[in-house]
Protein backbone atom coordinates (compact mmCIF):
# COMPACT_ATOMS: atom_id res chain seq x y z
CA UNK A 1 121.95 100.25 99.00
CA UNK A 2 119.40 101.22 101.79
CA UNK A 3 116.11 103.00 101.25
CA UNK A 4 115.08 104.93 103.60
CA UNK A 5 110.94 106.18 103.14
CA UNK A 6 109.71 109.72 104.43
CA UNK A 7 106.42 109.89 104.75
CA UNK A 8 105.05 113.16 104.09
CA UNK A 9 101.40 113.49 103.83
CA UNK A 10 101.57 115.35 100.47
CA UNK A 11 104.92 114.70 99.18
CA UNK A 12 106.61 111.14 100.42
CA UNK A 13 109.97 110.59 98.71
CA UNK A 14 112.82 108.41 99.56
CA UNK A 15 116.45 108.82 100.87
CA UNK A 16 118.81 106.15 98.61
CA UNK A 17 122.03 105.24 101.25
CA UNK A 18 124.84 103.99 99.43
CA UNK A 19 128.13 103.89 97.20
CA UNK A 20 128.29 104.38 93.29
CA UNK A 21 125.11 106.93 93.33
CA UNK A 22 127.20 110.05 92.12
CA UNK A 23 128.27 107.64 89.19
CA UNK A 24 125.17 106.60 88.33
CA UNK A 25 122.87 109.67 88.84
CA UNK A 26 121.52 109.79 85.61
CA UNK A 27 119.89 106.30 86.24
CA UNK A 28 118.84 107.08 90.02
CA UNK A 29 117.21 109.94 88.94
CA UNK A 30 115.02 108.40 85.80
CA UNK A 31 111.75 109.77 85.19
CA UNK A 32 112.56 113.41 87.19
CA UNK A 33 114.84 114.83 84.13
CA UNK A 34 112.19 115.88 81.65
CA UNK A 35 114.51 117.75 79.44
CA UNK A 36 118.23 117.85 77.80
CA UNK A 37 119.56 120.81 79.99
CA UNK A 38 120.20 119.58 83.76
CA UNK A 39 120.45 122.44 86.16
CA UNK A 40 123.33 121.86 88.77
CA UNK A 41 124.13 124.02 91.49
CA UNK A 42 127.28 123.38 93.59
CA UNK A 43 130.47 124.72 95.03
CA UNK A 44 134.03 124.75 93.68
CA UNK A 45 135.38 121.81 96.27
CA UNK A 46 132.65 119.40 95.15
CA UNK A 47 132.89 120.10 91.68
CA UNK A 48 136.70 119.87 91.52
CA UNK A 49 136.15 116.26 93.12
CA UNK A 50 133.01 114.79 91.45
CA UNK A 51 132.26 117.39 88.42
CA UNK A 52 133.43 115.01 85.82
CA UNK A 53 131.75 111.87 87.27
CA UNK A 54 128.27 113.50 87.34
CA UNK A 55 129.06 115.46 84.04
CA UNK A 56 129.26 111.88 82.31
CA UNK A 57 126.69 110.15 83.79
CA UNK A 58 124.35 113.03 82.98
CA UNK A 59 125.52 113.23 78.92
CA UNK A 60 125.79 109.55 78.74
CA UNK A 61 122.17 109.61 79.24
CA UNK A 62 121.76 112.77 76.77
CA UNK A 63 121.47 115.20 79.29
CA UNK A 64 123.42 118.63 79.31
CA UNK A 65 124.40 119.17 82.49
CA UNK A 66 124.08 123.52 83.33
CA UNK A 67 126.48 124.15 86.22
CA UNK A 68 126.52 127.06 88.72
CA UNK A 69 129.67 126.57 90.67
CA UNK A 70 129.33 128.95 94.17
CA UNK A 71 132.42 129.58 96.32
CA UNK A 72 132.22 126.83 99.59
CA UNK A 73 131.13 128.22 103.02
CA UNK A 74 128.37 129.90 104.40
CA UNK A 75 128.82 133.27 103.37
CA UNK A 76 127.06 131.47 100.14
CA UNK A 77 123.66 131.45 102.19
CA UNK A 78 123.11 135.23 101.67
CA UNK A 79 120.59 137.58 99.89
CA UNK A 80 122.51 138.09 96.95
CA UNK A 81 123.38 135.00 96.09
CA UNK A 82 119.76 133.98 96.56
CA UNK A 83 118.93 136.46 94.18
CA UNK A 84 121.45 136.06 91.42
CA UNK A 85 120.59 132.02 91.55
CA UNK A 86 116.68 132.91 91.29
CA UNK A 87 118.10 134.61 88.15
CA UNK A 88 120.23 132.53 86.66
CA UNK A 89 117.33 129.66 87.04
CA UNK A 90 114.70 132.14 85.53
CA UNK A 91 117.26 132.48 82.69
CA UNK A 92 117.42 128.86 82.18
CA UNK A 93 113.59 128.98 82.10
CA UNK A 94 113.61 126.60 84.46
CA UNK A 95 109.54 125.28 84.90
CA UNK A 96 107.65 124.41 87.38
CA UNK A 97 107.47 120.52 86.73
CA UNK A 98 111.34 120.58 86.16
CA UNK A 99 114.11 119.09 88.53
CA UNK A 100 117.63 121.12 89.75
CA UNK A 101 120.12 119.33 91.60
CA UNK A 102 121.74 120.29 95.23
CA UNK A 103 125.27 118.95 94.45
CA UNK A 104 126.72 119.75 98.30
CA UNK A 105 126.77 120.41 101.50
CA UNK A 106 124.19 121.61 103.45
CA UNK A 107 125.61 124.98 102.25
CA UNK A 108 124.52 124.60 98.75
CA UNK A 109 120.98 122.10 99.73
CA UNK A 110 119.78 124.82 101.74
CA UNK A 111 120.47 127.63 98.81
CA UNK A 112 119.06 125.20 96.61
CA UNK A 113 116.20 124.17 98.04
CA UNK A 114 115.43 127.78 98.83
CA UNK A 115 115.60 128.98 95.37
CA UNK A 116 113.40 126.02 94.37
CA UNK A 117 110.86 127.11 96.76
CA UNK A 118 110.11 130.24 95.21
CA UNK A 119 110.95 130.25 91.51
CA UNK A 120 107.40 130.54 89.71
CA UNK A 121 105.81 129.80 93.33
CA UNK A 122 107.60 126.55 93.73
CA UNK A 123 109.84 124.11 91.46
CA UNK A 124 111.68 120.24 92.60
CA UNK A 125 114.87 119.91 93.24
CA UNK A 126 116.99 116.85 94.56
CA UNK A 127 119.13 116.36 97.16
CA UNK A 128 122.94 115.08 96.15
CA UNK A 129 124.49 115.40 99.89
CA UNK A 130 128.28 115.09 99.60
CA UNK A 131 129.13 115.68 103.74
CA UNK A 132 128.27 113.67 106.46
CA UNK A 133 126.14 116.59 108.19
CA UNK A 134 123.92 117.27 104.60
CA UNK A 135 123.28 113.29 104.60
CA UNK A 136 122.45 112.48 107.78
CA UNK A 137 120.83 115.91 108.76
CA UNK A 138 120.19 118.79 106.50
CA UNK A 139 119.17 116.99 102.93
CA UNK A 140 115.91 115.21 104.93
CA UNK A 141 113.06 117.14 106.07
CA UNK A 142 112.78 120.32 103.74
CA UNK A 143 114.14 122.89 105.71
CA UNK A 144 116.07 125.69 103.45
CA UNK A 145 117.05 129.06 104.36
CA UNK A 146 119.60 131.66 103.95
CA UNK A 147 121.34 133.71 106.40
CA UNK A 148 121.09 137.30 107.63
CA UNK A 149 123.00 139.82 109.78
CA UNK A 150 120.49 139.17 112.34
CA UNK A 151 121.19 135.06 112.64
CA UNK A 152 121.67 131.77 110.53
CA UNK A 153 118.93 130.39 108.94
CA UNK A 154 116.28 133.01 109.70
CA UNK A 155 115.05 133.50 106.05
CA UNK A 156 113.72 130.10 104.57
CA UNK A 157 110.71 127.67 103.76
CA UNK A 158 109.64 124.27 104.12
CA UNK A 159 110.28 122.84 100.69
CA UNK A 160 110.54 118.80 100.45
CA UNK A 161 112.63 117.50 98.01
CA UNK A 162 111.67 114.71 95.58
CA UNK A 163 114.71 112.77 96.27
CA UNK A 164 118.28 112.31 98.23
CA UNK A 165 121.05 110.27 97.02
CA UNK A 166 123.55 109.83 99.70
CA UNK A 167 126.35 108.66 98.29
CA UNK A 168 129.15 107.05 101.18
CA UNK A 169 132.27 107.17 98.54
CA UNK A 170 131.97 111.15 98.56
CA UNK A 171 132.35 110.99 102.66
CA UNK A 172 136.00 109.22 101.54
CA UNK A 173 137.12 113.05 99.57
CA UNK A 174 135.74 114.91 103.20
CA UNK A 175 138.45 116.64 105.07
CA UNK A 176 138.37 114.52 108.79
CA UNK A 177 137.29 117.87 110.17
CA UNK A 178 134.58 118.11 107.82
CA UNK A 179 133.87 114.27 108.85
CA UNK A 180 133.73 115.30 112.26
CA UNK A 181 131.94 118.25 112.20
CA UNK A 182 129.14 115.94 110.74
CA UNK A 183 129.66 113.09 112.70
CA UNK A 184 127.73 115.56 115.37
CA UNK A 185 124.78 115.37 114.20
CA UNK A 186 125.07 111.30 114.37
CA UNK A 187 125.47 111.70 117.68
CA UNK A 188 122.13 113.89 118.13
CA UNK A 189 119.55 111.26 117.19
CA UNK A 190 121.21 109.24 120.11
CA UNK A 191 120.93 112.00 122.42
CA UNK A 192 117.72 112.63 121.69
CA UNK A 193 115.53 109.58 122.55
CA UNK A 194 117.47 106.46 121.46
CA UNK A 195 120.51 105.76 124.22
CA UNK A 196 121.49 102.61 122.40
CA UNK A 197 122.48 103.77 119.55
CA UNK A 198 124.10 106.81 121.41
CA UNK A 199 125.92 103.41 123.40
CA UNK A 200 126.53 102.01 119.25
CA UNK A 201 128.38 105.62 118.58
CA UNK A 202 130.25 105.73 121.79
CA UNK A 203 132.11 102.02 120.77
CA UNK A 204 131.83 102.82 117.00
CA UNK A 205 131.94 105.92 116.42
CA UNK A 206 136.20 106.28 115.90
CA UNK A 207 135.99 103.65 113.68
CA UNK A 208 133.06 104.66 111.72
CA UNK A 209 135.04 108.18 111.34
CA UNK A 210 138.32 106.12 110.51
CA UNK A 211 136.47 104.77 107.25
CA UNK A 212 134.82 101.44 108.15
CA UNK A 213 132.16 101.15 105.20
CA UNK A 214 129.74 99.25 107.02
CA UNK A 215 129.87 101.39 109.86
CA UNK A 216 129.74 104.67 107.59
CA UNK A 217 126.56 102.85 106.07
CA UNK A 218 124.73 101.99 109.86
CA UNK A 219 125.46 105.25 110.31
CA UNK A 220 124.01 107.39 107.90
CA UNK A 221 121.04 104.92 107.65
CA UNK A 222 120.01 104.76 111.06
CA UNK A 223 120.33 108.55 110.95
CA UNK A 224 118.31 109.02 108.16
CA UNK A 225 115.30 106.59 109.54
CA UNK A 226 115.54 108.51 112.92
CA UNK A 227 114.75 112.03 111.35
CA UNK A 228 112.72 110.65 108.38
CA UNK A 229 110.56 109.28 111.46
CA UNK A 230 110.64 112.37 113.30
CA UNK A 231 109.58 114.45 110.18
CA UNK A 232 106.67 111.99 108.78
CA UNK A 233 105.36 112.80 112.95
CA UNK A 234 105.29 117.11 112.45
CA UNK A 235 106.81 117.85 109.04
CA UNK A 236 106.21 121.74 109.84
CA UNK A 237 107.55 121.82 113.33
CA UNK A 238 104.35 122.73 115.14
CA UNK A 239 103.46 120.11 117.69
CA UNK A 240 107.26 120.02 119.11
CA UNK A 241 108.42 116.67 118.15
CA UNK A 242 110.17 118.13 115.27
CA UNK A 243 112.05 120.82 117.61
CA UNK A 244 114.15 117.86 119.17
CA UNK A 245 115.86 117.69 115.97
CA UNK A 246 117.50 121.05 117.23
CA UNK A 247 119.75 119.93 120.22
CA UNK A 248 122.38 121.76 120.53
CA UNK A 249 121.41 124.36 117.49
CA UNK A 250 120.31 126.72 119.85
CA UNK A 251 124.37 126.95 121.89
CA UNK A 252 125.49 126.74 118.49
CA UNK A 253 123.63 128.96 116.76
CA UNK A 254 125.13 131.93 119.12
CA UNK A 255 128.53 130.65 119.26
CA UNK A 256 128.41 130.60 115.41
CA UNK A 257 127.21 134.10 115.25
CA UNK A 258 130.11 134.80 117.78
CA UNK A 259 132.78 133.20 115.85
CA UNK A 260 131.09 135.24 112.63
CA UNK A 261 129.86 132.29 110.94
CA UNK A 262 133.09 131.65 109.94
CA UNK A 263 136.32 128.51 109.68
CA UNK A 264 137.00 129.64 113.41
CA UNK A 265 133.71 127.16 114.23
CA UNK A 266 132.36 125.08 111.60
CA UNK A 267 128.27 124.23 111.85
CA UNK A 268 128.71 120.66 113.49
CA UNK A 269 131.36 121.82 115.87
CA UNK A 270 129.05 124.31 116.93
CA UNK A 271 126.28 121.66 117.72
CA UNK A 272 129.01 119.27 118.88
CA UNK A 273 129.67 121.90 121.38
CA UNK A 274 126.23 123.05 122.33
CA UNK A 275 124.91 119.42 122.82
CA UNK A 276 127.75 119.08 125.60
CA UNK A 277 126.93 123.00 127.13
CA UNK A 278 123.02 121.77 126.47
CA UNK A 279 123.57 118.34 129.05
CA UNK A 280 125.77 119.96 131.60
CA UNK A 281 123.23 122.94 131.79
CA UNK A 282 120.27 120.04 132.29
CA UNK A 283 122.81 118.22 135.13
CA UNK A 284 123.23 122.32 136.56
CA UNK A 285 119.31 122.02 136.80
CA UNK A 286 119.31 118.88 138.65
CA UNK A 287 117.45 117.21 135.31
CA UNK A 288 120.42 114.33 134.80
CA UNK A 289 122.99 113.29 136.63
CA UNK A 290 126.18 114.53 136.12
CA UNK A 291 128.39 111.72 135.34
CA UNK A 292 125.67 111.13 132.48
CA UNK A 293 126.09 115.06 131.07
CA UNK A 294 130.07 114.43 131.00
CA UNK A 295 129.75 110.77 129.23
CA UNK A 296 128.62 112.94 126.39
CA UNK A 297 131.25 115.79 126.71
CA UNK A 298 133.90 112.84 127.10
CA UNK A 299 132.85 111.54 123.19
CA UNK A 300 132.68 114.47 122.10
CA UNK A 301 135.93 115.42 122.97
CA UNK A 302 136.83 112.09 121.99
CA UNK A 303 136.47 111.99 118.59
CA UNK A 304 137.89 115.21 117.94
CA UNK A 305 134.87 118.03 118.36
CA UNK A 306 134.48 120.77 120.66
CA UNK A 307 133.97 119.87 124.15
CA UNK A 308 134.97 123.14 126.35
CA UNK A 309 133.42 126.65 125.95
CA UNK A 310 136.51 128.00 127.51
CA UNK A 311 138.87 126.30 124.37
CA UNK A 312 137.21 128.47 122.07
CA UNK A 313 139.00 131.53 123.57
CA UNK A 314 135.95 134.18 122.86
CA UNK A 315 136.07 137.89 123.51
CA UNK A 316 132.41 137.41 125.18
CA UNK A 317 130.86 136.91 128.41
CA UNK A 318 127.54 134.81 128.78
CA UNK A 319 125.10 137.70 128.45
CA UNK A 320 126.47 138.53 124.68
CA UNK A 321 126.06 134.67 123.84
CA UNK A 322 122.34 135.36 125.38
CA UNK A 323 121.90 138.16 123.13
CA UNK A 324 122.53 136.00 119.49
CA UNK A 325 120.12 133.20 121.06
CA UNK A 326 117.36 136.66 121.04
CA UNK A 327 117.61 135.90 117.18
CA UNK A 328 116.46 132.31 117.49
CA UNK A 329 113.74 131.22 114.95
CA UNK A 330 111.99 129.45 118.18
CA UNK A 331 111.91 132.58 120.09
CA UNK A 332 107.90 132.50 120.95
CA UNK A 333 106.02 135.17 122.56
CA UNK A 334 109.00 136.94 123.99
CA UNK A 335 110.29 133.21 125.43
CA UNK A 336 112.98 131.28 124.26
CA UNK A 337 112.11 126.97 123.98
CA UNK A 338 115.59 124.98 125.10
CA UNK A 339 116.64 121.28 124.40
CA UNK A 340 117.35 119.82 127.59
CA UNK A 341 118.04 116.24 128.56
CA UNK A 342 116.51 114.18 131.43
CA UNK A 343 118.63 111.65 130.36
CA UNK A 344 121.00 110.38 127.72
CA UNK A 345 117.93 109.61 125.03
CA UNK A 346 115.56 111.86 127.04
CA UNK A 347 115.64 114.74 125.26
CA UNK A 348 112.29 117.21 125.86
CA UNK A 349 111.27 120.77 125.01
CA UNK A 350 112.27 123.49 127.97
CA UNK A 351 109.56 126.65 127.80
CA UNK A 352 110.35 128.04 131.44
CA UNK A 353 114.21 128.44 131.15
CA UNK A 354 115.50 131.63 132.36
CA UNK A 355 118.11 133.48 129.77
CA UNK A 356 119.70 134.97 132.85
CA UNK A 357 120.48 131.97 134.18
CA UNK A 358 121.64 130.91 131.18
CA UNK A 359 123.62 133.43 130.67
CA UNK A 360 125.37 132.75 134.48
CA UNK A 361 126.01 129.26 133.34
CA UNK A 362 127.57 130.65 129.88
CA UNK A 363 130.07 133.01 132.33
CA UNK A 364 130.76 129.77 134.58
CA UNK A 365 131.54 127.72 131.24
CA UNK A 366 133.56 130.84 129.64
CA UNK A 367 135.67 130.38 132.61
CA UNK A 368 136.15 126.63 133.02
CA UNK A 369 139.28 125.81 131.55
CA UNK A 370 139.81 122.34 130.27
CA UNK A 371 142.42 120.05 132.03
């Protein structure tokens, strides 16, 4: 098992990588359970495939485990189920020094850790990440939200948890698009200012995605340092270093809003997708070359993600992409910050980027169909 330290300033906790950690999560999380009733939140998929395993471990240890079993997707992100979880916690009389599980995806670790933000001012919670994308990306860091008409995430706080257990057997019950979808977000850290291990996914990444254990391990790990490192550095996303962790989100973002936050474009393809519009945009600019923009479409597309706007076969042109991006949560003074790359591991915060041109490049994209 690897353990991986974050190191925030007033709450450090520590990210356990490994296999057998659903079976045993009575024992990883010792000392945080003060009382008999468990609260665990969750969706029907994950508790169809590991309800029983964490239902024994928890009574073994004399723990009642208190489900709330959501419907998958991210329609579950939304005011009322915010509100009807807030409730059902109060009900439990759930206390401020007690602990509620995430059992999910970064679906259910966002609701979770949104809810346990707010009930009597603030509450733990730990992070169970069952895909890919929740253990590499959205279980570290704190960031929870919900989603409104107006965008994806724009409702939310900064709420650390007090633990993740990443467990690698649950990546072996993923649908491969699932896999893949999260296998984006691998890719980022890469991309963002570590080319060798962007060179590490480009040879390994098939394999890693086929099922290699040790790979699936490297990966998650090495994933996990990168943001835990990145988070320690700006845990609330003011000084910018933190905002490189968004490559891609802000393409995908609007084609997700597009696509109605819906199957048609899961949240990794989305990044997948805006990662590859975000480097051939920089080599449009004259920031990278060219050939170095379409090494990182050509994985993409490689393993199975997004790599062509034009594939997506939207009823849009580039100014009604433009328009989503208006809702962006970085949107500052009437400017929108973008991700672009001078380089493949040179990624670096944008302020002066025009959202007309952007929205040219978006029509030129819309229109370049794939050979």
């Amino acid at each position: 098992m690897a353990v991986i330290p974050v190191d925030i300033a007033a709450r450090p906790y520590e990210v356990r990588v490994g296999s057998g950690l659903l079976a045993t999560i009575a024992e990883n999380c010792a000392g945080r359970l003060r009382k008999r009733a468990v609260p665990v939140i969750t969706d029907s998929n994950v508790h169809a495939a590991w309800g029983a395993v964490i239902d024994k471990s928890l009574r073994e240890a004399g723990h009642e485990p208190r489900w709330r079993i959501l419907a998958p997707g991210e329609q579950t992100k939304s005011w009322e189920e915010l509100a009807a979880t807030v409730n059902w916690l109060l009900e439990l009389e759930v206390e401020r020094g007690d602990h509620i599980i995430a059992l999910g995806g970064g679906v259910i670790g966002d609701l979770t850790g949104f809810c346990a933000s707010i009930v009597k001012r603030g509450c733990h919670f730990i992070q169970v990440p069952t895909t890919l994308l929740a253990q590499v990306d959205s279980s570290v860091g704190g960031k929870t939200a919900i989603n409104t008409p107006a965008g994806k995430n724009l409702v939310g706080a900064f709420h650390q948890p007090s633990l993740v257990l990443a467990d690698l057997a649950a990546l072996d019950t993923l649908p491969q698009r699932d896999l893949r979808a999260g296998y984006a977000e691998v890719v980022k850290y890469g991309l963002i200012d570590d080319a060798p291990f962007f060179a590490w996914c480009a040879e390994n990444g098939a394999a890693m995605l086929a099922g290699d254990p040790d790979l699936r391990e490297y990966a998650v790990a090495h994933s996990v340092a990168a943001k835990a490192r990145i988070v320690a550095e700006d845990e609330f996303e003011t000084t910018g270093r933190r905002a490189l962790l968004n490559l891609g989100h802000t393409f995908g973002h609007a084609l997700e809003a597009e696509t109605g936050f819906s199957s048609q474009l899961l949240h990794g393809e989305g990044v997948a997708l805006g990662m590859v519009l975000a480097a051939r945009y920089s080599a449009r600019a004259g920031l990278m070359p060219a050939e170095r923009a379409e090494d990182v479409a050509r994985h993409i597309g490689a393993v199975g993600l997004p790599a062509n706007l034009a594939a997506l076969g939207l009823d849009c042109d580039g100014r009604g992409l433009v328009r989503h991006m208006l809702h962006d949560k970085k949107m500052d003074a009437g400017t929108l910050p973008f991700l672009l790359m001078k380089g493949i591991g040179q990624t670096y915060l944008d302020k002066q980027v025009s959202l007309d041109d952007v929205a040219v490049f978006l029509d030129e994209q819309l229109a370049h169909q794939p050979a």
